[in-house]
N, C-alpha and C. Protein backbone atom coordinates (compact mmCIF):
# COMPACT_ATOMS: atom_id res chain seq x y z
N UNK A 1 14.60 23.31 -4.12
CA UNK A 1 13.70 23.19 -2.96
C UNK A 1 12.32 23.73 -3.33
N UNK A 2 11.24 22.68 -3.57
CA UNK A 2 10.00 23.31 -3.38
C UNK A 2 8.79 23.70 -2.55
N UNK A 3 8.69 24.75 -2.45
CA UNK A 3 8.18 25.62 -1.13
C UNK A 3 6.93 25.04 -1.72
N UNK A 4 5.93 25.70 -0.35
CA UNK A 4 4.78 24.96 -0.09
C UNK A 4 3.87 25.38 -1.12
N UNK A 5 3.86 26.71 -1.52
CA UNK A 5 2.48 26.65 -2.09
C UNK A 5 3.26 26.00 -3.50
N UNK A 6 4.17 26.15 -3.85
CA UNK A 6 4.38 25.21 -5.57
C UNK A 6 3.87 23.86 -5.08
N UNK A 7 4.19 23.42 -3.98
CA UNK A 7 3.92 21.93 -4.01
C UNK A 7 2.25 21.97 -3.84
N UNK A 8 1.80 22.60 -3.44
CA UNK A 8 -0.11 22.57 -3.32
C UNK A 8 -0.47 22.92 -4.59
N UNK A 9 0.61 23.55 -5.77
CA UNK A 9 0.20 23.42 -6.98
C UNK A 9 0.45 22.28 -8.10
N UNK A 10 1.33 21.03 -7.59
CA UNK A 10 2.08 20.28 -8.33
C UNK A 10 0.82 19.18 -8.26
N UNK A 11 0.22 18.94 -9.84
CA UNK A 11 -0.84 18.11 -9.97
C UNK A 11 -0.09 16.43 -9.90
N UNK A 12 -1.45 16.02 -9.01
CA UNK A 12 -0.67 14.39 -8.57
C UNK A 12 -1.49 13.48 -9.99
N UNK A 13 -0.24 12.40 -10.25
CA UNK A 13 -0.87 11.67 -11.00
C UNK A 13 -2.10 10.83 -10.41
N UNK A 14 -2.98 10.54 -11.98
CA UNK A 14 -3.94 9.42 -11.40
C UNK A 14 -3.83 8.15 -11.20
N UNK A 15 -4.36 7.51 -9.81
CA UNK A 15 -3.60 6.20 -9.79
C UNK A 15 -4.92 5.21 -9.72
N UNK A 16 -4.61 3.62 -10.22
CA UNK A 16 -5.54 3.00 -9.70
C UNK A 16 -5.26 1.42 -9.19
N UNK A 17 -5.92 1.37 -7.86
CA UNK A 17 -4.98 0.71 -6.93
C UNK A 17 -5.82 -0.77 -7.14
N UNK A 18 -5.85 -1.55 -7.59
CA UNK A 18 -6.32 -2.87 -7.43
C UNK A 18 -6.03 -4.17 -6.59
N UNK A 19 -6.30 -4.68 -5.95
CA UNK A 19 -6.30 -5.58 -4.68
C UNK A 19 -6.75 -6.91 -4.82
N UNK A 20 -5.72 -7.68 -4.71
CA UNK A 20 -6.00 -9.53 -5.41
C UNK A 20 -6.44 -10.25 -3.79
N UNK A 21 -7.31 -9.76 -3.18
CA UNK A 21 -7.30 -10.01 -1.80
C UNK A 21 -7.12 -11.21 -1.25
N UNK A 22 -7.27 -12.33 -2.48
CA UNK A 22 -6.69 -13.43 -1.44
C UNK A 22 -5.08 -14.09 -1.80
N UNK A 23 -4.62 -13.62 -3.10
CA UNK A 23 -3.10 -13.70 -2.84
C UNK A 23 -2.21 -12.73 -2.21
N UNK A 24 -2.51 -11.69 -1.53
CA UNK A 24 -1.93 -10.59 -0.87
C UNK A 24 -2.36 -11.54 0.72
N UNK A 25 -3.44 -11.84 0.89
CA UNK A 25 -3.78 -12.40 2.19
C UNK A 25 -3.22 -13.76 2.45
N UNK A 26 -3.02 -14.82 1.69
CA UNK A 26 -2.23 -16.04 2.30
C UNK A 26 -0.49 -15.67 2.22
N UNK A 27 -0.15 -14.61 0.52
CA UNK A 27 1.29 -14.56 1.15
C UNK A 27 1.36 -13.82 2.26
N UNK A 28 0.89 -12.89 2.56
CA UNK A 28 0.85 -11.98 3.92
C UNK A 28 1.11 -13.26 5.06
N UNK A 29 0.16 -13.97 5.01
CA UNK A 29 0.03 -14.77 6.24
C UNK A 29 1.53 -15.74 6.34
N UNK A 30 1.30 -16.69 5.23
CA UNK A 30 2.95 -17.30 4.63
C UNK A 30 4.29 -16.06 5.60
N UNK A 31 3.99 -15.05 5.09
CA UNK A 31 5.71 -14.28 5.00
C UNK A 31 5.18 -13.60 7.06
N UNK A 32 4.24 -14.11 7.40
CA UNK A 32 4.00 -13.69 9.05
C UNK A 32 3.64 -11.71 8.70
N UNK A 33 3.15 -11.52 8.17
CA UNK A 33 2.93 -10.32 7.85
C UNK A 33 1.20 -10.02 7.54
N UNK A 34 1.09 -8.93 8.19
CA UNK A 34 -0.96 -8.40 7.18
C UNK A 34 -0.67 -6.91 6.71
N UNK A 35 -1.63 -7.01 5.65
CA UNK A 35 -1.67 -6.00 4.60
C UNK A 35 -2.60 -4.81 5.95
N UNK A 36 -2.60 -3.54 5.57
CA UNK A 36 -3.74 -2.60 6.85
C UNK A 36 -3.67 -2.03 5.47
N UNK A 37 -5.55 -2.17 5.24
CA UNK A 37 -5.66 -1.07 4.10
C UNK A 37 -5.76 0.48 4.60
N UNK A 38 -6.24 0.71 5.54
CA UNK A 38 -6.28 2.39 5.33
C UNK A 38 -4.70 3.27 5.60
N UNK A 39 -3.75 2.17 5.93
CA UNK A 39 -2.42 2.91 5.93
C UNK A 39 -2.10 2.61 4.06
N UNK A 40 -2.87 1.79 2.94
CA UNK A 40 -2.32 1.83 1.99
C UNK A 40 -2.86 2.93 1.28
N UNK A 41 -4.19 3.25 1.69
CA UNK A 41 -4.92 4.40 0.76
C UNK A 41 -4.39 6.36 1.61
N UNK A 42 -3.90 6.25 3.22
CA UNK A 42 -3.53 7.22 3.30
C UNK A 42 -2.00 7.43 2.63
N UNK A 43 -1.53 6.51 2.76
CA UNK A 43 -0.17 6.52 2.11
C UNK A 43 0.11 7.23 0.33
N UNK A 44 -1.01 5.99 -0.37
CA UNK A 44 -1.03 6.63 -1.85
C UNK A 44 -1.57 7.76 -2.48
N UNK A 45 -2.37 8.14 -1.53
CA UNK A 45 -3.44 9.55 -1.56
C UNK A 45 -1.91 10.85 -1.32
N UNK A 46 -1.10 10.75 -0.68
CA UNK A 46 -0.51 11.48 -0.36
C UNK A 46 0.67 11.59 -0.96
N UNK A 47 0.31 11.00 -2.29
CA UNK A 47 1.28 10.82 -3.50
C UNK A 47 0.79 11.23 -4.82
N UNK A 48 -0.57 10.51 -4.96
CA UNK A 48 -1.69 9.95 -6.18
C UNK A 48 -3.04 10.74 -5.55
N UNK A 49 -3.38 11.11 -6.74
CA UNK A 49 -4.80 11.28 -7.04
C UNK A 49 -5.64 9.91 -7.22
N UNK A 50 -6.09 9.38 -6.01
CA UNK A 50 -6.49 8.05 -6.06
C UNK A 50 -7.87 8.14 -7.19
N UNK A 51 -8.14 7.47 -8.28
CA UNK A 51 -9.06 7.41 -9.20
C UNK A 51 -10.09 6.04 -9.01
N UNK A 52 -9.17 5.24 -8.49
CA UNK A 52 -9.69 3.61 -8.06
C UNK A 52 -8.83 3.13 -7.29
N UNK A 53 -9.72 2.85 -5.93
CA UNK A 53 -8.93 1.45 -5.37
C UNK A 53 -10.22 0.43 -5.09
N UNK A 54 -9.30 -0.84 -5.44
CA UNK A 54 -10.82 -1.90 -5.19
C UNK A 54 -10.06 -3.38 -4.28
N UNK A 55 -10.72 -3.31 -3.79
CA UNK A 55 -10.18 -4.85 -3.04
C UNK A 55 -10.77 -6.08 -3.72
N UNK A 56 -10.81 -7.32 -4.00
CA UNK A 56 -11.60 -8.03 -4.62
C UNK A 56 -11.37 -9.30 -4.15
N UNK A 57 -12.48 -10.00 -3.76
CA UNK A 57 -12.24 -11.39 -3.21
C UNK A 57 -13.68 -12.34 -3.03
N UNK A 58 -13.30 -13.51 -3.52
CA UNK A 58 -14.05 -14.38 -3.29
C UNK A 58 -15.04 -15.06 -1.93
N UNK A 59 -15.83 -14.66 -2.19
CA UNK A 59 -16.94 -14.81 -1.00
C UNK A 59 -17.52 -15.79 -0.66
N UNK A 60 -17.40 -16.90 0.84
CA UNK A 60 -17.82 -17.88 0.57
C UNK A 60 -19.20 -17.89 0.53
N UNK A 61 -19.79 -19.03 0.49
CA UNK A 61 -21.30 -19.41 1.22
C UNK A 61 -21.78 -19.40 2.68
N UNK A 62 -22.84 -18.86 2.98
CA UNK A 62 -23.18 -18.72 3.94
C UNK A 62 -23.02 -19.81 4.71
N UNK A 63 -22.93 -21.25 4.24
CA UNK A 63 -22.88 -22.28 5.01
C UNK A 63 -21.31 -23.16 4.94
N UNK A 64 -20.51 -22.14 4.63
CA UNK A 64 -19.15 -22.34 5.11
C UNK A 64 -18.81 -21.76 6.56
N UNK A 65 -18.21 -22.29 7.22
CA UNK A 65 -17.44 -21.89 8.18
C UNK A 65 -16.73 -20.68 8.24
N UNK A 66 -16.14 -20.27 6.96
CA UNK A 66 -15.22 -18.85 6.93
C UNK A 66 -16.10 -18.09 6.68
N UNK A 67 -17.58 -18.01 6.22
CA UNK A 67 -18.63 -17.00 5.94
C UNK A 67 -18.58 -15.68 6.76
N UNK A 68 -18.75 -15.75 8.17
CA UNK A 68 -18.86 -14.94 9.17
C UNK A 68 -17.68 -13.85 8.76
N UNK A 69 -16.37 -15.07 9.22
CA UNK A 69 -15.00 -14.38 9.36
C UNK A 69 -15.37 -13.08 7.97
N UNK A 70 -15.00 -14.15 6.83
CA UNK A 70 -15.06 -13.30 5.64
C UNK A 70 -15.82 -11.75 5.31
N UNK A 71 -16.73 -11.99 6.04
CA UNK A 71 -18.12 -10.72 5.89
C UNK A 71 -17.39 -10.00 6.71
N UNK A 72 -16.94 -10.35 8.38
CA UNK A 72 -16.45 -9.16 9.28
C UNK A 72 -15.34 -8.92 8.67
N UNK A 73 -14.52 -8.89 8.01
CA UNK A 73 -13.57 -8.66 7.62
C UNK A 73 -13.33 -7.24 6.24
N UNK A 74 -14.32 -8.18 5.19
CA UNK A 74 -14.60 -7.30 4.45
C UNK A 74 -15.53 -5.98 4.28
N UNK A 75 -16.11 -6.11 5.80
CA UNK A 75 -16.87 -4.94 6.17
C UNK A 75 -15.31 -3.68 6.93
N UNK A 76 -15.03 -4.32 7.28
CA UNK A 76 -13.69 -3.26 7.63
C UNK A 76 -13.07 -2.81 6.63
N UNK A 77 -12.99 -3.75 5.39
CA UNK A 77 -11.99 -3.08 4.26
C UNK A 77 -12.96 -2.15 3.45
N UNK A 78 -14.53 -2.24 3.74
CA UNK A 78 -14.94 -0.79 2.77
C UNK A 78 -15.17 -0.08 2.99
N UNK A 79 -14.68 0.22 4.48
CA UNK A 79 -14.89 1.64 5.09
C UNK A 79 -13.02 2.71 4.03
N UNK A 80 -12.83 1.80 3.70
CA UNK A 80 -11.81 2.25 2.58
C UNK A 80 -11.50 1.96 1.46
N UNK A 81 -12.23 1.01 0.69
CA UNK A 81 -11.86 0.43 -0.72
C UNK A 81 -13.47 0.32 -1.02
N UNK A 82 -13.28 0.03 -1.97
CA UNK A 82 -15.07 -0.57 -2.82
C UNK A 82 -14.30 -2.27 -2.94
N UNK A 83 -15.49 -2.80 -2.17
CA UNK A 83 -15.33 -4.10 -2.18
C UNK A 83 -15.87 -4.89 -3.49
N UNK A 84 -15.58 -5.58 -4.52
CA UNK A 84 -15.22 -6.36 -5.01
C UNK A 84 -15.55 -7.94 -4.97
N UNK A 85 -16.89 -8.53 -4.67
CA UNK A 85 -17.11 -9.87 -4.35
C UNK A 85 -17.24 -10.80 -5.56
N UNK A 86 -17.32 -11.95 -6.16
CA UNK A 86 -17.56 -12.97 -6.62
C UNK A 86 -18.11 -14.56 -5.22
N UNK A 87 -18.63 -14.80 -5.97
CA UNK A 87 -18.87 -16.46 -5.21
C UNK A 87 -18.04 -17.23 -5.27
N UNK A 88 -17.53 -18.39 -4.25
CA UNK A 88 -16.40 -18.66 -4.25
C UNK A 88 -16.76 -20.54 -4.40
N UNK A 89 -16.29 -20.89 -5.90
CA UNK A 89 -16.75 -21.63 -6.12
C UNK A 89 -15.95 -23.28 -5.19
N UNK A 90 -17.02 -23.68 -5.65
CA UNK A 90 -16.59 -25.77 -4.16
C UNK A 90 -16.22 -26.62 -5.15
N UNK A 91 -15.15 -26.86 -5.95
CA UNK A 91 -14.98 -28.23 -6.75
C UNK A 91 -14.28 -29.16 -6.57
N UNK A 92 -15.18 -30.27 -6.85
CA UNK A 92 -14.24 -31.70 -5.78
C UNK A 92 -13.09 -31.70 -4.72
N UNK A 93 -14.16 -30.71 -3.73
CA UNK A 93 -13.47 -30.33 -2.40
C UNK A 93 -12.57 -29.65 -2.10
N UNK A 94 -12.52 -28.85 -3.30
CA UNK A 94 -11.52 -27.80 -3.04
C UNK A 94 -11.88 -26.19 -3.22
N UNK A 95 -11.85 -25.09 -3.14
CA UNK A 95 -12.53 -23.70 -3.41
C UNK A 95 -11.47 -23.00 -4.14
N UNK A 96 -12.18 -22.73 -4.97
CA UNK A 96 -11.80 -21.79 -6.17
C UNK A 96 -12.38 -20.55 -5.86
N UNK A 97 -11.35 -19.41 -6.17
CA UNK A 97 -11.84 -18.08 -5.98
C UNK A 97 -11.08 -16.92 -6.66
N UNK A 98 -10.27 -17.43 -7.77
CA UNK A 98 -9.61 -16.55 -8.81
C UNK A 98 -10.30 -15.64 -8.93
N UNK A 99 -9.71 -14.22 -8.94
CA UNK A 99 -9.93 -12.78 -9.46
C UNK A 99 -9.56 -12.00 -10.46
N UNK A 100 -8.53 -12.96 -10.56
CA UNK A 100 -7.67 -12.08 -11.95
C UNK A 100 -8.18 -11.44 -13.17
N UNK A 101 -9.04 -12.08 -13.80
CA UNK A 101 -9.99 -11.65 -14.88
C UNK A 101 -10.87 -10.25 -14.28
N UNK A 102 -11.55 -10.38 -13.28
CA UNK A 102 -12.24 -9.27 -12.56
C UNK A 102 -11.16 -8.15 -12.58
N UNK A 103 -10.39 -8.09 -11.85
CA UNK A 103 -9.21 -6.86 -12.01
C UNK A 103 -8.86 -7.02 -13.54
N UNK A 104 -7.94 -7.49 -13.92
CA UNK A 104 -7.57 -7.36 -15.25
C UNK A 104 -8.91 -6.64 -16.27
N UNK A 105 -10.03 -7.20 -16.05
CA UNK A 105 -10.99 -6.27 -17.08
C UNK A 105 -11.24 -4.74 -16.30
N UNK A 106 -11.22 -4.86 -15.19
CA UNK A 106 -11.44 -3.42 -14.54
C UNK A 106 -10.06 -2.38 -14.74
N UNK A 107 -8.87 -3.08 -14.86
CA UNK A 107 -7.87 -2.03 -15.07
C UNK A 107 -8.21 -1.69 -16.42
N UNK A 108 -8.55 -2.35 -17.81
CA UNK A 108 -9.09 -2.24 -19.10
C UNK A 108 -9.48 -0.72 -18.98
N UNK A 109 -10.92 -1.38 -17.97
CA UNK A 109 -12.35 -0.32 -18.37
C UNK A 109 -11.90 1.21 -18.15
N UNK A 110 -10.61 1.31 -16.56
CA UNK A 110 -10.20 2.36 -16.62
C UNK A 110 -9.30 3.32 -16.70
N UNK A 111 -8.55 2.08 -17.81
CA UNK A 111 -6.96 3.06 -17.80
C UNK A 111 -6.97 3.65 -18.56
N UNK A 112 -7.78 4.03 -19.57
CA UNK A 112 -8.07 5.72 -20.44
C UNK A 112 -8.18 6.83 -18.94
N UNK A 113 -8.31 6.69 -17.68
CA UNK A 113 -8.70 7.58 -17.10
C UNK A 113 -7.66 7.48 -15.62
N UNK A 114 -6.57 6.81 -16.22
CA UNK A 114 -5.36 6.71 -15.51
C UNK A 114 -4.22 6.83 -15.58
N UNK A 115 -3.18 7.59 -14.99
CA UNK A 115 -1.70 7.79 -15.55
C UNK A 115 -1.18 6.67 -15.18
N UNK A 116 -1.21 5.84 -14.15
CA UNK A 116 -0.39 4.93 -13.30
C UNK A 116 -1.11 3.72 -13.14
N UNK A 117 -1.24 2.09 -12.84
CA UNK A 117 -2.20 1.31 -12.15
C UNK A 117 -1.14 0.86 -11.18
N UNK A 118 -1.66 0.04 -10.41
CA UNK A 118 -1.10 -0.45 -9.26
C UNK A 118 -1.45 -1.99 -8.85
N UNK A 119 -1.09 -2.96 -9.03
CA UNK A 119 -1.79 -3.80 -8.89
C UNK A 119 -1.14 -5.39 -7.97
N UNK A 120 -1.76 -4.83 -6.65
CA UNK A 120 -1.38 -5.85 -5.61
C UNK A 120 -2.11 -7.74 -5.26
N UNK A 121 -0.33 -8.04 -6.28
CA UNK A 121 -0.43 -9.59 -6.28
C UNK A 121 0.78 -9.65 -7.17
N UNK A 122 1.22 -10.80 -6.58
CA UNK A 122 2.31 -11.49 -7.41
C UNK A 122 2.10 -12.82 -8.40
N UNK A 123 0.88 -12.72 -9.07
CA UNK A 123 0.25 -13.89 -9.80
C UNK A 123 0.75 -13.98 -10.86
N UNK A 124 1.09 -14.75 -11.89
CA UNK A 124 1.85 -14.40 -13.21
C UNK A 124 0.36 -14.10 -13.91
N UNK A 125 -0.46 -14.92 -13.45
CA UNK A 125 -1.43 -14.45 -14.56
C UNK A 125 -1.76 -12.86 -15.04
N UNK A 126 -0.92 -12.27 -14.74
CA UNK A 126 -1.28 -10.56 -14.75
C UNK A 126 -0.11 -10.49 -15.92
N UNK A 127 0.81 -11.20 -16.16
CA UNK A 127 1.57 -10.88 -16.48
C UNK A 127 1.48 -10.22 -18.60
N UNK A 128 0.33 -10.97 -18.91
CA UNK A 128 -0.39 -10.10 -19.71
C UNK A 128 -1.31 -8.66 -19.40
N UNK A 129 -1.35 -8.88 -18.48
CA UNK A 129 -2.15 -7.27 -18.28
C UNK A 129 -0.81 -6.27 -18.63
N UNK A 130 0.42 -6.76 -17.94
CA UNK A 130 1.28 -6.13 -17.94
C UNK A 130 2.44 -5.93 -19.04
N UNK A 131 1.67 -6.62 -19.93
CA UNK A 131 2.16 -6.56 -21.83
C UNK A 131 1.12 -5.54 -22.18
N UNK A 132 -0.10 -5.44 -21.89
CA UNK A 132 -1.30 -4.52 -22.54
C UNK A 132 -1.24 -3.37 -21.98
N UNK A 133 -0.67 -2.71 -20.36
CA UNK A 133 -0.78 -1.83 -19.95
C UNK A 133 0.53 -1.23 -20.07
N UNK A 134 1.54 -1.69 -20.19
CA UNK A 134 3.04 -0.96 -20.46
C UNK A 134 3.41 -0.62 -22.33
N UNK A 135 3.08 -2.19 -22.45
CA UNK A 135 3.79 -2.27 -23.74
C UNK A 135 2.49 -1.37 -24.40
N UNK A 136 1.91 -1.91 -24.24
CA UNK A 136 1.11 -2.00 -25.46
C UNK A 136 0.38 0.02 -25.44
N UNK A 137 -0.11 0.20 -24.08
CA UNK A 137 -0.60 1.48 -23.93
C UNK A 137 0.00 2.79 -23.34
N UNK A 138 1.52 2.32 -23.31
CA UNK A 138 2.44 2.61 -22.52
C UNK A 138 2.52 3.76 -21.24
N UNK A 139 1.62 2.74 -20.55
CA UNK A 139 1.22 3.20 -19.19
C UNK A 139 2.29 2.24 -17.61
N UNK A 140 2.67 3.15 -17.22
CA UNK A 140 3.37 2.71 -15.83
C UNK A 140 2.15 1.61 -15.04
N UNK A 141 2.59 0.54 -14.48
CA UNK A 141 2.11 -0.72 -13.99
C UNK A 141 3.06 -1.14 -13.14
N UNK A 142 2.80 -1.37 -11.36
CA UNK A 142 3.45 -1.80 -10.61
C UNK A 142 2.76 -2.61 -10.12
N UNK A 143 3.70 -3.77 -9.62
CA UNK A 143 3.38 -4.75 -8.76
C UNK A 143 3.75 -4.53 -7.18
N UNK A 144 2.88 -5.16 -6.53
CA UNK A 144 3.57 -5.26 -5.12
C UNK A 144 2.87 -6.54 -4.53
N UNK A 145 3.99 -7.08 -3.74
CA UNK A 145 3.95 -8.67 -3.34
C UNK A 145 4.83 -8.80 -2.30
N UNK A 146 5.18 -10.22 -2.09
CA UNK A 146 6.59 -10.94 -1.09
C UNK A 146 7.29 -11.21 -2.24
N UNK A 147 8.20 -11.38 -1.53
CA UNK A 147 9.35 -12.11 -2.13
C UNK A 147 9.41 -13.23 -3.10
N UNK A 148 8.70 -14.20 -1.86
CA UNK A 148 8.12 -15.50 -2.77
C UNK A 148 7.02 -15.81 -3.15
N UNK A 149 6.29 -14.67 -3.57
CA UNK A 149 4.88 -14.54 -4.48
C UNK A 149 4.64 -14.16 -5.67
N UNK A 150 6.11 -13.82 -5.83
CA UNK A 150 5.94 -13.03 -7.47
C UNK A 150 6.47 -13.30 -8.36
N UNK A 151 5.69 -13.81 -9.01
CA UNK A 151 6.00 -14.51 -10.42
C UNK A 151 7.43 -14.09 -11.25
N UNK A 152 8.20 -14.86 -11.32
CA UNK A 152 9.14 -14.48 -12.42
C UNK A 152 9.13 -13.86 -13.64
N UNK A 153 7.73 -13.96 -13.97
CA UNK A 153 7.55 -13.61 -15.73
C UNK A 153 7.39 -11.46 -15.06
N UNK A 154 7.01 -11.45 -13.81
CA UNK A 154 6.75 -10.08 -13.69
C UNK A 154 8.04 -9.59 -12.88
N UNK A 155 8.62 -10.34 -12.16
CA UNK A 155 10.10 -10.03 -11.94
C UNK A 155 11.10 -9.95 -12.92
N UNK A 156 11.09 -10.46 -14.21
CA UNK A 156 11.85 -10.37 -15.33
C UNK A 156 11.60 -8.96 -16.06
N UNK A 157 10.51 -8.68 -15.96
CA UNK A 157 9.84 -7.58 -17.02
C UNK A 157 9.52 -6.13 -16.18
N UNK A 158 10.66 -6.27 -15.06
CA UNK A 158 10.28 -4.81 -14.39
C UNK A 158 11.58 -4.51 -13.95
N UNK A 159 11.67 -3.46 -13.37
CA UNK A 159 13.01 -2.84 -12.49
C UNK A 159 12.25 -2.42 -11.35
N UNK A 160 13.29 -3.10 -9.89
CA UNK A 160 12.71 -2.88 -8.71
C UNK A 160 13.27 -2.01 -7.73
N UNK A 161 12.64 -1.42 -6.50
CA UNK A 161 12.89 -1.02 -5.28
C UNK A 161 14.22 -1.81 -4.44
N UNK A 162 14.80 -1.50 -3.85
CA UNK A 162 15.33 -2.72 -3.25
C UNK A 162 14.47 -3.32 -1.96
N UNK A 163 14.25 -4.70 -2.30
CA UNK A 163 13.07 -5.12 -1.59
C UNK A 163 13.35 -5.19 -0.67
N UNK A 164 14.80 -5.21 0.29
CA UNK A 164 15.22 -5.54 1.70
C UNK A 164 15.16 -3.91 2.64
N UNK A 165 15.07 -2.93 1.58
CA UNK A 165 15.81 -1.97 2.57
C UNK A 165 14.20 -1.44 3.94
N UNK A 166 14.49 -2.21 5.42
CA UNK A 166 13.27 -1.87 5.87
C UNK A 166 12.65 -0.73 6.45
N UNK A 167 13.46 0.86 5.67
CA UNK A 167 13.47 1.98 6.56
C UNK A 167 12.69 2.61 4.85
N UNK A 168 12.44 1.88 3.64
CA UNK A 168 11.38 2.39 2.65
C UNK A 168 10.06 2.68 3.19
N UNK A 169 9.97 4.07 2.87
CA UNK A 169 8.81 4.54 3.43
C UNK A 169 7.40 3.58 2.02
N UNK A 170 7.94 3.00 1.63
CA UNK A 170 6.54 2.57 0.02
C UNK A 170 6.50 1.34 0.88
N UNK A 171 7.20 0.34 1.89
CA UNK A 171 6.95 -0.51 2.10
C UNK A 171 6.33 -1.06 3.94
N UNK A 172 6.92 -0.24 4.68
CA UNK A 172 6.71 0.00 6.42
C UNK A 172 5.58 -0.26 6.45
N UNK A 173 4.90 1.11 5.68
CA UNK A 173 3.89 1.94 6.43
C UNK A 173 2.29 0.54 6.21
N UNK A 174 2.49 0.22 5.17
CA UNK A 174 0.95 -0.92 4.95
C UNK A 174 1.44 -2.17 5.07
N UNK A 175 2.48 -2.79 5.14
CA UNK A 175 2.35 -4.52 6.02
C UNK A 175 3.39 -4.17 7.60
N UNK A 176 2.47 -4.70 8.31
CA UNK A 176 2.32 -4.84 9.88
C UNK A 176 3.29 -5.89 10.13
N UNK A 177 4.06 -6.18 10.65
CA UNK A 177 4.66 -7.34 10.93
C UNK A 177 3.99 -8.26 12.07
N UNK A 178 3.97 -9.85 12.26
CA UNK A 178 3.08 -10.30 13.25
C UNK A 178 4.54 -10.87 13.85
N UNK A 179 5.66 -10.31 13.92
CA UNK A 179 7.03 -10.44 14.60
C UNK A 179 7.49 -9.55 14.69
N UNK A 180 8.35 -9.67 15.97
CA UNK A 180 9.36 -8.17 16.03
C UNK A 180 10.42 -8.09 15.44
N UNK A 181 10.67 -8.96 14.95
CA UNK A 181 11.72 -9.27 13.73
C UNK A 181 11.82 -8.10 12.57
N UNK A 182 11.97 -7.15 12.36
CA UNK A 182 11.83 -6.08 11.08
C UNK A 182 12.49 -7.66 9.69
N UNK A 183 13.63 -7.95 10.16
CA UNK A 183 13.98 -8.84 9.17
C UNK A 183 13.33 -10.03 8.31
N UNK A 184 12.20 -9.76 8.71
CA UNK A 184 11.37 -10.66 8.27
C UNK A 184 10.37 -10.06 7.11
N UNK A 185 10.77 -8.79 6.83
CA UNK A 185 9.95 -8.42 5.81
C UNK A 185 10.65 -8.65 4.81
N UNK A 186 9.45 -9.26 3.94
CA UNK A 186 9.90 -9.45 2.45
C UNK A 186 8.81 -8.96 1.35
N UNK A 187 8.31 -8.26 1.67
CA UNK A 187 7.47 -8.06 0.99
C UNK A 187 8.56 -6.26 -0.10
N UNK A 188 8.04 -6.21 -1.34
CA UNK A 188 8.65 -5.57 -2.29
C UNK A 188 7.91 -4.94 -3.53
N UNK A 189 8.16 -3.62 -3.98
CA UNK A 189 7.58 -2.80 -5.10
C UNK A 189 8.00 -3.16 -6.29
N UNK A 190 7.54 -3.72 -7.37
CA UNK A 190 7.99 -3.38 -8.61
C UNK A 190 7.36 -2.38 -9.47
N UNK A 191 8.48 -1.66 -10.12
CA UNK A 191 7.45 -0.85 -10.89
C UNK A 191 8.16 -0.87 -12.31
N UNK A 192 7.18 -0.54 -13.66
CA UNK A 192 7.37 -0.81 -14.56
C UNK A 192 8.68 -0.17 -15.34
N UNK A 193 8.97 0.94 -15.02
CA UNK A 193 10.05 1.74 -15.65
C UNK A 193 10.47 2.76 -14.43
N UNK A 194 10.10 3.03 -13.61
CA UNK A 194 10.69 3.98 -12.53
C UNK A 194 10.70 3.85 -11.10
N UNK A 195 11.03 4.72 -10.69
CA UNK A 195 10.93 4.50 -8.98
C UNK A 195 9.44 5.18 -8.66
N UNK A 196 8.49 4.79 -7.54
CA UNK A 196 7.71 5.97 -7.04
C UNK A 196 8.11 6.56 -6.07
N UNK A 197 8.08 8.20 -6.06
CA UNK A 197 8.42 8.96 -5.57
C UNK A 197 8.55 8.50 -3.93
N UNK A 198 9.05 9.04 -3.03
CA UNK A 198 9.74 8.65 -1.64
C UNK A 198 8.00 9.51 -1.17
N UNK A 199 7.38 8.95 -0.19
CA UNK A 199 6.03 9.47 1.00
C UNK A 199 6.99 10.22 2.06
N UNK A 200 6.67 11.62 2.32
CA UNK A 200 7.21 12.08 3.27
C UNK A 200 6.70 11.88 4.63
């Protein structure tokens, strides 16, 4: 049993939380669920020595329709994250707004100055980050996603949480359900070699 002041002495690892904001935001929407960032940064703070968290997402043009939405939106998320923009490119009528490279070079620049990364999306394209940050620098790397967002190549190459159980305090507390259904969460932690510790 550790009493209080050992635990006000027990140094938290450094974590750094990265945010694929628009594949966390359509599976969110897909699985009837939204991400609430300031329940994800009070949550990990109270675990982690937060070092980085960044949200990152493609920004349209002012003369899109989602412009407005997009801006009010991402003005709410930096009252808790450092926002993260690119331009969100228009090709033969369709919008492109990949991030992956943006995070992937930013976990680079700062995982000399990190015990842990964190990195929310189930894209395979990470799935080299997650050869360079485990294997290669052998640093802990978790994913978090839905169910049906996450790439196999990063479901093969991790050991998980059990993604159903809905009384996990790593999973409640930051997706909201837009049903009263609890059973409808699917959203799930992977982490590279261990469990993270239980949030009291």
């Amino acid at each position: 049993m550790i009493d209080k002041k050992e635990k006000n002495n027990i140094v938290k690892k450094r974590l750094g939380i990265f945010i694929d904001g628009a594949n966390i935001y359509y599976a969110s929407k897909q699985a009837g669920w939204k991400l609430d960032i300031e329940k994800v940064k009070i949550l990990f703070e109270s675990i982690f020595d937060i070092q980085v968290f960044n949200y990152y997402a493609a920004l349209p043009s002012e003369s899109d329709t989602s412009y407005a939405d997009s801006k009010k939106y991402l003005s709410i998320v930096e009252k808790f994250a450092k926002v993260v923009t690119k331009p969100l490119k228009y090709i033969n009528g369709q919008k492109k707004g990949n991030v992956d490279i943006e995070i992937s070079l930013d976990v680079v620049r700062n995982l000399e100055n990190l015990d842990e990364v964190m990195v929310f999306s189930g894209d395979s394209d990470y799935f080299e980050l997650w050869k360079y940050v485990f294997v290669e620098k052998g640093k802990k790397i978790r994913f978090v996603s839905f169910k049906n967002n996450l790439a196999f190549e990063l479901k093969n190459h991790s050991s998980n949480i059990n993604p159903y159980n809905p009384s996990s305090a790593l999973i409640m507390p930051f997706f909201e359900s837009k049903s009263s259904s609890a059973s409808r969460l699917n959203a799930f932690l992977r982490s590279s070699n261990e469990k993270l510790p239980e949030a009291e």
